[in-house]
N, C-alpha and C. Protein backbone atom coordinates (compact mmCIF):
# COMPACT_ATOMS: atom_id res chain seq x y z
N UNK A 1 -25.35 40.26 21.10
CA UNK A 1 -25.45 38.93 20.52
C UNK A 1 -24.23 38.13 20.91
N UNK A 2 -24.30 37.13 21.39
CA UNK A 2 -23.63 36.23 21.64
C UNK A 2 -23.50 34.55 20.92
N UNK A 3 -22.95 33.78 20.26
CA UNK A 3 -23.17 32.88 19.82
C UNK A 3 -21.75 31.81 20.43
N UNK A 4 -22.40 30.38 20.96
CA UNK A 4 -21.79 29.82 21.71
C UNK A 4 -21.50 28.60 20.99
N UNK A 5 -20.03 27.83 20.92
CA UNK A 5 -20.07 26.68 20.16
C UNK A 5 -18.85 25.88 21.27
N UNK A 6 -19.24 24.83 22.02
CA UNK A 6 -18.92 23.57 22.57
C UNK A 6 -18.41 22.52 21.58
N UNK A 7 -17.00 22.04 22.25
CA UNK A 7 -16.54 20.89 21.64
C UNK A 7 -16.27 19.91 22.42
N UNK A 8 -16.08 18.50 22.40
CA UNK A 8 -15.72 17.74 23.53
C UNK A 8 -15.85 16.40 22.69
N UNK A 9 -15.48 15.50 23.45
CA UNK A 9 -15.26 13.65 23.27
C UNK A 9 -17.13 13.77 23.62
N UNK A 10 -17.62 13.27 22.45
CA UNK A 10 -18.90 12.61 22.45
C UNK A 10 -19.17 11.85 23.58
N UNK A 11 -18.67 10.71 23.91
CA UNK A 11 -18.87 10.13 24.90
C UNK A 11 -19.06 10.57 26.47
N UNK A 12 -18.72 11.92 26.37
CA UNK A 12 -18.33 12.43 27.23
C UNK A 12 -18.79 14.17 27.57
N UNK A 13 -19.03 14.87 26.43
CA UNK A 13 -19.95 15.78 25.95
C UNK A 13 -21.57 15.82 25.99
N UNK A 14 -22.14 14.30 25.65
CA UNK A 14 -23.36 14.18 25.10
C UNK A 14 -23.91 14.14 26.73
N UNK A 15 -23.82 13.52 28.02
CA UNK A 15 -24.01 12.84 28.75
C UNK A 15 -24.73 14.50 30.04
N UNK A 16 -23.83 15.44 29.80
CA UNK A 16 -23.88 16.32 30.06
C UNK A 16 -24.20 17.81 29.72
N UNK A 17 -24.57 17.80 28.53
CA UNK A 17 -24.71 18.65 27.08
C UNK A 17 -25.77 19.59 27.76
N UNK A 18 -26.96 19.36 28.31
CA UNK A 18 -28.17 19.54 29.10
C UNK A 18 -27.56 20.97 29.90
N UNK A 19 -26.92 20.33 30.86
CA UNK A 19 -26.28 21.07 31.99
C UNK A 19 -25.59 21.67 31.65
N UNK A 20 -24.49 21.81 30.87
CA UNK A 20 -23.50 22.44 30.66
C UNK A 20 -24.16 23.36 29.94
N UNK A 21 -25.14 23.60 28.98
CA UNK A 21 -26.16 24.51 28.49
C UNK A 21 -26.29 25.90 29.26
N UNK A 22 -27.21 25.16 30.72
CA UNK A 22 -27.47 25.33 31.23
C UNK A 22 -26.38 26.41 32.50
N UNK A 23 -25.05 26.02 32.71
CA UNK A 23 -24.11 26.36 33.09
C UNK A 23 -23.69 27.75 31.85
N UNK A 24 -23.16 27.09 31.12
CA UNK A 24 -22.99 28.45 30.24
C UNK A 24 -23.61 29.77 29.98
N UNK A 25 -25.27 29.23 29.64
CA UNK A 25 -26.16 30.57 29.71
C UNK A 25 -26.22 31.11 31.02
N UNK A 26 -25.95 30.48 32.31
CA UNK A 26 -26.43 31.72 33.31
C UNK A 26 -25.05 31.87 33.76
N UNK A 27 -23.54 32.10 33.26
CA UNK A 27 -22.73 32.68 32.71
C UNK A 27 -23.10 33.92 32.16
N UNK A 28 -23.32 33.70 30.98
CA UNK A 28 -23.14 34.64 30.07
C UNK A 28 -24.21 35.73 29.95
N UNK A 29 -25.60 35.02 31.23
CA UNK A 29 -26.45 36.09 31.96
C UNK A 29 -25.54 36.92 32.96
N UNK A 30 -24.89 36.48 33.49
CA UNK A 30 -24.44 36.74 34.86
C UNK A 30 -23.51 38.56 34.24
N UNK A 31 -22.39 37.63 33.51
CA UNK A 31 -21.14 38.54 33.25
C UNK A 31 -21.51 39.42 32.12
N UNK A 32 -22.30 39.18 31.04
CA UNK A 32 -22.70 40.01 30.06
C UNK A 32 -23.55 40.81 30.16
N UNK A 33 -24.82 40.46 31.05
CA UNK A 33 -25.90 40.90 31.27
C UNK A 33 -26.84 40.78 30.16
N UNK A 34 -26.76 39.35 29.41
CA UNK A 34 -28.37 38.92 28.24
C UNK A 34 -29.15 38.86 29.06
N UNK A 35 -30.58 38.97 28.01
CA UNK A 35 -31.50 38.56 28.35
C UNK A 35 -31.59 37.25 28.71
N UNK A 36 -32.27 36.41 29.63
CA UNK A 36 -32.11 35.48 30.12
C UNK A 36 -33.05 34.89 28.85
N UNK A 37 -33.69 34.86 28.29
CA UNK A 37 -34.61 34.51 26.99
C UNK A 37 -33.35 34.27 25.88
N UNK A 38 -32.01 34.94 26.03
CA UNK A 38 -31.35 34.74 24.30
C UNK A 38 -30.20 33.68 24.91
N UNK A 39 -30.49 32.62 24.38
CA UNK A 39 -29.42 31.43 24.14
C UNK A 39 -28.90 30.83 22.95
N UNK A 40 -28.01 30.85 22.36
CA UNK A 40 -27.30 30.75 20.98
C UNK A 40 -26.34 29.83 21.44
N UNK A 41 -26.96 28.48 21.32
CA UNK A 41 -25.72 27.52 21.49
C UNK A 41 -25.43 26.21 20.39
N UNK A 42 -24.16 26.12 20.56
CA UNK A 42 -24.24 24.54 19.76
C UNK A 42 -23.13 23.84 19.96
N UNK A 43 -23.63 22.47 19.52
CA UNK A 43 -22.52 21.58 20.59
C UNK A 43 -21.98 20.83 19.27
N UNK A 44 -20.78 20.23 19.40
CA UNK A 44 -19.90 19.63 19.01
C UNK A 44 -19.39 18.30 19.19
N UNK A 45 -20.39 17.33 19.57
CA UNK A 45 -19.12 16.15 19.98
C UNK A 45 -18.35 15.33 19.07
N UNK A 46 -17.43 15.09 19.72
CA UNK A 46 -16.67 14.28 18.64
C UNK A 46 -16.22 13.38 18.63
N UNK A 47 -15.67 12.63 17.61
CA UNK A 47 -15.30 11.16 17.92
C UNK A 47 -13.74 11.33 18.23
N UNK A 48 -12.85 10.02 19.10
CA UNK A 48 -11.77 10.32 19.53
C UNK A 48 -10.84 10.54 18.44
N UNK A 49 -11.30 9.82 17.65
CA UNK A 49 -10.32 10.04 15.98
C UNK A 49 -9.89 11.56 15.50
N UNK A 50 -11.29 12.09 16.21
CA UNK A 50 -11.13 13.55 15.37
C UNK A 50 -11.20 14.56 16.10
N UNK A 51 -10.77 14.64 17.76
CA UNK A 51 -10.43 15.27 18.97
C UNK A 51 -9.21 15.70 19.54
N UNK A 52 -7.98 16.07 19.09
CA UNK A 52 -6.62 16.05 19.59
C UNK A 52 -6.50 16.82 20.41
N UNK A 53 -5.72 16.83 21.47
CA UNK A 53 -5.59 17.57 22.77
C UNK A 53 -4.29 17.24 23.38
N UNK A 54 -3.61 18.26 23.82
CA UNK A 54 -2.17 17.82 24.28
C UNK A 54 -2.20 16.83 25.61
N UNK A 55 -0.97 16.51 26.01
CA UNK A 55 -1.25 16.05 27.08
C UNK A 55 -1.51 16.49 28.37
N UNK A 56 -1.92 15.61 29.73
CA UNK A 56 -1.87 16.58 30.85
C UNK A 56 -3.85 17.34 30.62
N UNK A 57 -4.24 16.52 29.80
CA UNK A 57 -5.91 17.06 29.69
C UNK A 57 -6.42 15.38 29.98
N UNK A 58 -8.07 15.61 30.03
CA UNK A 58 -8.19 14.20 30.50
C UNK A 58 -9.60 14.10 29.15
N UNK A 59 -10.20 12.69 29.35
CA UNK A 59 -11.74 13.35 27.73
C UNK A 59 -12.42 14.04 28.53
N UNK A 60 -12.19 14.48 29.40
CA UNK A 60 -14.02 15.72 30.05
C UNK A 60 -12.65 16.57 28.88
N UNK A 61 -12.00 16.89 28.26
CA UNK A 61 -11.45 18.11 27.85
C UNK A 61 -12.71 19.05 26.70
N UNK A 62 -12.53 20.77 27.11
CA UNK A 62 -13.83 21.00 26.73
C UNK A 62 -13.59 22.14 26.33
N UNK A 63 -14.05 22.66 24.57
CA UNK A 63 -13.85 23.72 24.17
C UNK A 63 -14.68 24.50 24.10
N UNK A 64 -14.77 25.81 24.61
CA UNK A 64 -16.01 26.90 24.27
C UNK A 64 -15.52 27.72 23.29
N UNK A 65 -16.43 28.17 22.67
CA UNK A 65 -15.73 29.18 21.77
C UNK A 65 -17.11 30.39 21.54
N UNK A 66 -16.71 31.71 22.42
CA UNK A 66 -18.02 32.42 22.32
C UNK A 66 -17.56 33.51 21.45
N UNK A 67 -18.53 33.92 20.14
CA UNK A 67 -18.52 34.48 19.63
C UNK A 67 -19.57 35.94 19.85
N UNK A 68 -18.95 37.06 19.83
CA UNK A 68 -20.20 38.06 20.20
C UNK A 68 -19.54 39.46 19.42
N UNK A 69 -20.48 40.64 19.13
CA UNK A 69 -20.39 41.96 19.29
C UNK A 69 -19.72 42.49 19.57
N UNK A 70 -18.41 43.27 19.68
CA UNK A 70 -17.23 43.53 20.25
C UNK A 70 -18.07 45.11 20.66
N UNK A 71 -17.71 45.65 21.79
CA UNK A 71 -18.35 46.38 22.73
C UNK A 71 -18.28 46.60 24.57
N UNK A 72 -17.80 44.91 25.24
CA UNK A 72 -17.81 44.74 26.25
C UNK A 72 -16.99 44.85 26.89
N UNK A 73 -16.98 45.40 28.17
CA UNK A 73 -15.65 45.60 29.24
C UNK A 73 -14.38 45.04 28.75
N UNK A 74 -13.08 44.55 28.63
CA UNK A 74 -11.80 43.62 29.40
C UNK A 74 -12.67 42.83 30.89
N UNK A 75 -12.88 43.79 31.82
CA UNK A 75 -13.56 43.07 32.64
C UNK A 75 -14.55 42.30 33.15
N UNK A 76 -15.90 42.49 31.96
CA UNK A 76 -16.67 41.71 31.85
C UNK A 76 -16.41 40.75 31.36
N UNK A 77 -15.61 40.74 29.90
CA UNK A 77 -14.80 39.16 29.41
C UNK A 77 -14.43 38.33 30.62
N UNK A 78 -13.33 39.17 31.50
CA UNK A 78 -12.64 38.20 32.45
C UNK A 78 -13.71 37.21 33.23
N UNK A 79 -15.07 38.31 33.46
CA UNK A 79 -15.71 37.68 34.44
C UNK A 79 -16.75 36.66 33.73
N UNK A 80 -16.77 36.66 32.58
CA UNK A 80 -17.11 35.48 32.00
C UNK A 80 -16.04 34.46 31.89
N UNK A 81 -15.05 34.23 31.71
CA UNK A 81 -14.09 33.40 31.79
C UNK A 81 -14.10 32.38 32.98
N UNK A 82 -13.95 33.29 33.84
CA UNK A 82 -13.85 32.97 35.48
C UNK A 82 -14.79 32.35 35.96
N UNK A 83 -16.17 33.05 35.23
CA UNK A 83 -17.60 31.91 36.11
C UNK A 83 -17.49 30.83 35.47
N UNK A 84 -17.12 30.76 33.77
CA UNK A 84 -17.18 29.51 33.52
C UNK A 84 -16.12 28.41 34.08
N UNK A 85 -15.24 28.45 34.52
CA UNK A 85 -14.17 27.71 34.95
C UNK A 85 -14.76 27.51 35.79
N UNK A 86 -15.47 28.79 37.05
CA UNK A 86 -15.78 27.90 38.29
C UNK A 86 -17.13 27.13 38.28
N UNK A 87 -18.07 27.71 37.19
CA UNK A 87 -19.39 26.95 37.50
C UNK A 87 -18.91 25.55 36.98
N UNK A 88 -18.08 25.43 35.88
CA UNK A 88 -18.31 24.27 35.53
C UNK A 88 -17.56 23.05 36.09
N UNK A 89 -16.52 23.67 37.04
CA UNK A 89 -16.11 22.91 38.06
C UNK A 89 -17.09 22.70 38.97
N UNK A 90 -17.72 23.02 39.63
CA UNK A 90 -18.97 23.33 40.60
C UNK A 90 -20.23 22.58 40.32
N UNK A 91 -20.72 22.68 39.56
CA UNK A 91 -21.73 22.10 38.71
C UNK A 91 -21.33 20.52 37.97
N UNK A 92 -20.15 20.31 37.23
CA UNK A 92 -19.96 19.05 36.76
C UNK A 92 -18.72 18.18 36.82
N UNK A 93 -18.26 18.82 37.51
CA UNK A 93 -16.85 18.27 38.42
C UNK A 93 -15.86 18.21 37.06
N UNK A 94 -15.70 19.07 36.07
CA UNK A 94 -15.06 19.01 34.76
C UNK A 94 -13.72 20.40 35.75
N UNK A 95 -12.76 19.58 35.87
CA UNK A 95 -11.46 21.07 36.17
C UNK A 95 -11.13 21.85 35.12
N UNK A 96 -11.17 22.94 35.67
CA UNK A 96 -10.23 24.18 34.57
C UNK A 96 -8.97 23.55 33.90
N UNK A 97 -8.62 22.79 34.12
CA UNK A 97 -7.44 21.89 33.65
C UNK A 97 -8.22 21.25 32.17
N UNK A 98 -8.96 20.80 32.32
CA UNK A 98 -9.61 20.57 31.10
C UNK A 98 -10.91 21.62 30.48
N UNK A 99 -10.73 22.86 30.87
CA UNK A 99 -11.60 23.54 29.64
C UNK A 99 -10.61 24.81 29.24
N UNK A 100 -11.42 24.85 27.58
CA UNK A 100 -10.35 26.42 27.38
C UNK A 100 -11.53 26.97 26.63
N UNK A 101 -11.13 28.04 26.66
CA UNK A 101 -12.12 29.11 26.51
C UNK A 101 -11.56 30.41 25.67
N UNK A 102 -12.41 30.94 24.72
CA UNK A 102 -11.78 31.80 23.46
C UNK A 102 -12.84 32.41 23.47
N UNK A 103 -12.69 33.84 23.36
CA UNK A 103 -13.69 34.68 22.82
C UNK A 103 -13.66 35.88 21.81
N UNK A 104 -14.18 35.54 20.86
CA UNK A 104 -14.22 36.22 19.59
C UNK A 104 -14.71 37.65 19.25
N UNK A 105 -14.72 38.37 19.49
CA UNK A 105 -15.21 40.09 19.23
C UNK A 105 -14.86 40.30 17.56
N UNK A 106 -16.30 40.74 16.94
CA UNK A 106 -16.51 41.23 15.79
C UNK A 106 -17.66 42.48 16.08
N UNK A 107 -17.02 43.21 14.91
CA UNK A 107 -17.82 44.68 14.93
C UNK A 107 -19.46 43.67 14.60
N UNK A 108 -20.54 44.85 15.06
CA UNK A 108 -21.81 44.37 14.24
C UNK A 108 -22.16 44.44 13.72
N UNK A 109 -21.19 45.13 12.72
CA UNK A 109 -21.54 45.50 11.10
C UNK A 109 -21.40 44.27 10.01
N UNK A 110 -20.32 43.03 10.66
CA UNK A 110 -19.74 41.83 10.17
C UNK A 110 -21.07 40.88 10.84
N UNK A 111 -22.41 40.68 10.72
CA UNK A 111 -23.14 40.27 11.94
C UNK A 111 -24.60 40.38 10.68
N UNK A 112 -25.15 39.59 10.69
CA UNK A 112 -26.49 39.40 9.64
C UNK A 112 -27.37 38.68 10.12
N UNK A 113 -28.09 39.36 11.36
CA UNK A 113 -29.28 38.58 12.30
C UNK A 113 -31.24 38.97 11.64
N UNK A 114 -31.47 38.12 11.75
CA UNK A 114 -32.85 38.09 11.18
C UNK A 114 -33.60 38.79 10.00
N UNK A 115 -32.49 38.92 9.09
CA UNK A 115 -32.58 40.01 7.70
C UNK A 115 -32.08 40.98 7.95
N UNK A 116 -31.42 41.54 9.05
CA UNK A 116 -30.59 42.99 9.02
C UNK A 116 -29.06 42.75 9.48
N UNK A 117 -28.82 43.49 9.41
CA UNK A 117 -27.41 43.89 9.83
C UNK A 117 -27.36 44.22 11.19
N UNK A 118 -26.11 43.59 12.16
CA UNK A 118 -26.01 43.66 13.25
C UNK A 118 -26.22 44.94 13.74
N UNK A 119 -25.03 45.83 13.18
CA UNK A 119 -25.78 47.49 14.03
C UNK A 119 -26.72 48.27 13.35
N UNK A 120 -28.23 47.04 12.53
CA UNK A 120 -28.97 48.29 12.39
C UNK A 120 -30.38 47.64 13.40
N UNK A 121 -29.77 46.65 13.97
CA UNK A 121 -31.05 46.10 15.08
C UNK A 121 -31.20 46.66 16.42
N UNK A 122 -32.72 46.58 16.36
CA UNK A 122 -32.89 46.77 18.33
C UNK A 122 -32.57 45.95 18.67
N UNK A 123 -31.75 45.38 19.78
CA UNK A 123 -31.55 44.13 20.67
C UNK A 123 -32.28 43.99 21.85
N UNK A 124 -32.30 45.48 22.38
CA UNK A 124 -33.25 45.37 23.82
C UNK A 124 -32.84 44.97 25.11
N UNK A 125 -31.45 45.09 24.76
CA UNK A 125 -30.15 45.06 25.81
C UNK A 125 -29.18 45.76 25.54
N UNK A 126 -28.32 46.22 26.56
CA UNK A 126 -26.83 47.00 26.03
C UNK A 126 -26.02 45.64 26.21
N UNK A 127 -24.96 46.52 24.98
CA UNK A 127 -23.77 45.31 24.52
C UNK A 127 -22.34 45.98 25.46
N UNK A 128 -22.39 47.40 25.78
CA UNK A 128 -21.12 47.75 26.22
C UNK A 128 -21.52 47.80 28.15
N UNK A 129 -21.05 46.73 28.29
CA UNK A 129 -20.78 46.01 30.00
C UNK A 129 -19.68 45.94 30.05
């Protein structure tokens, strides 16, 4: 299980929200190995009032924050990291200069998907990649 939450300048978030979707999940197909069917996303835009960002970022500035199952490589993390920087340079001309990226590992015992408890579900994928 993976759950994905995007932040960004509305103006600037919304325009692209589609794609960047789109960018992320075949990411997190790529390096995790989901099912290409499980997408858990949600977006964030925001107004400039309520967006702070140091300097030396530009408004494409863009937060992911993936939350998942703790189970997976060091190296599979990295290689999720890495596609996203480059797809989303590649795909929406947004630089690694403006995205950061955090990823959250919780046991799946802390995890309450469709009336059960994270490790008492079939998923129908392996989590340790």
């Amino acid at each position: 299980m993976a759950q994905v939450k995007v932040f960004g300048l509305k103006e600037r978030l919304n325009p692209v929200k589609a794609q960047l979707s789109d960018v992320i999940h075949s990411c997190v197909v790529d390096a995790l190995q989901f099912p290409p069917d499980k997408r858990f996303q949600r977006f964030f835009p925001m107004d400039k009032e309520d967006f702070y960002y140091a300097p030396g970022r530009s408004e494409a500035y863009t937060i992911i924050e993936v939350s998942m199952f703790e189970g997976r490589s060091t190296e599979s993390k990295k290689q999720l990291i890495r596609l996203l920087f480059e797809r989303i340079e590649q795909e929406l001309s947004i630089s690694p200069q403006d995205v950061e990226i955090t990823v959250f590992e919780t046991p799946q015992s802390n995890w309450g998907i469709r009336g059960a408890l994270g490790d008492e579900l079939a998923l129908g994928y392996k989590v340790n990649v």
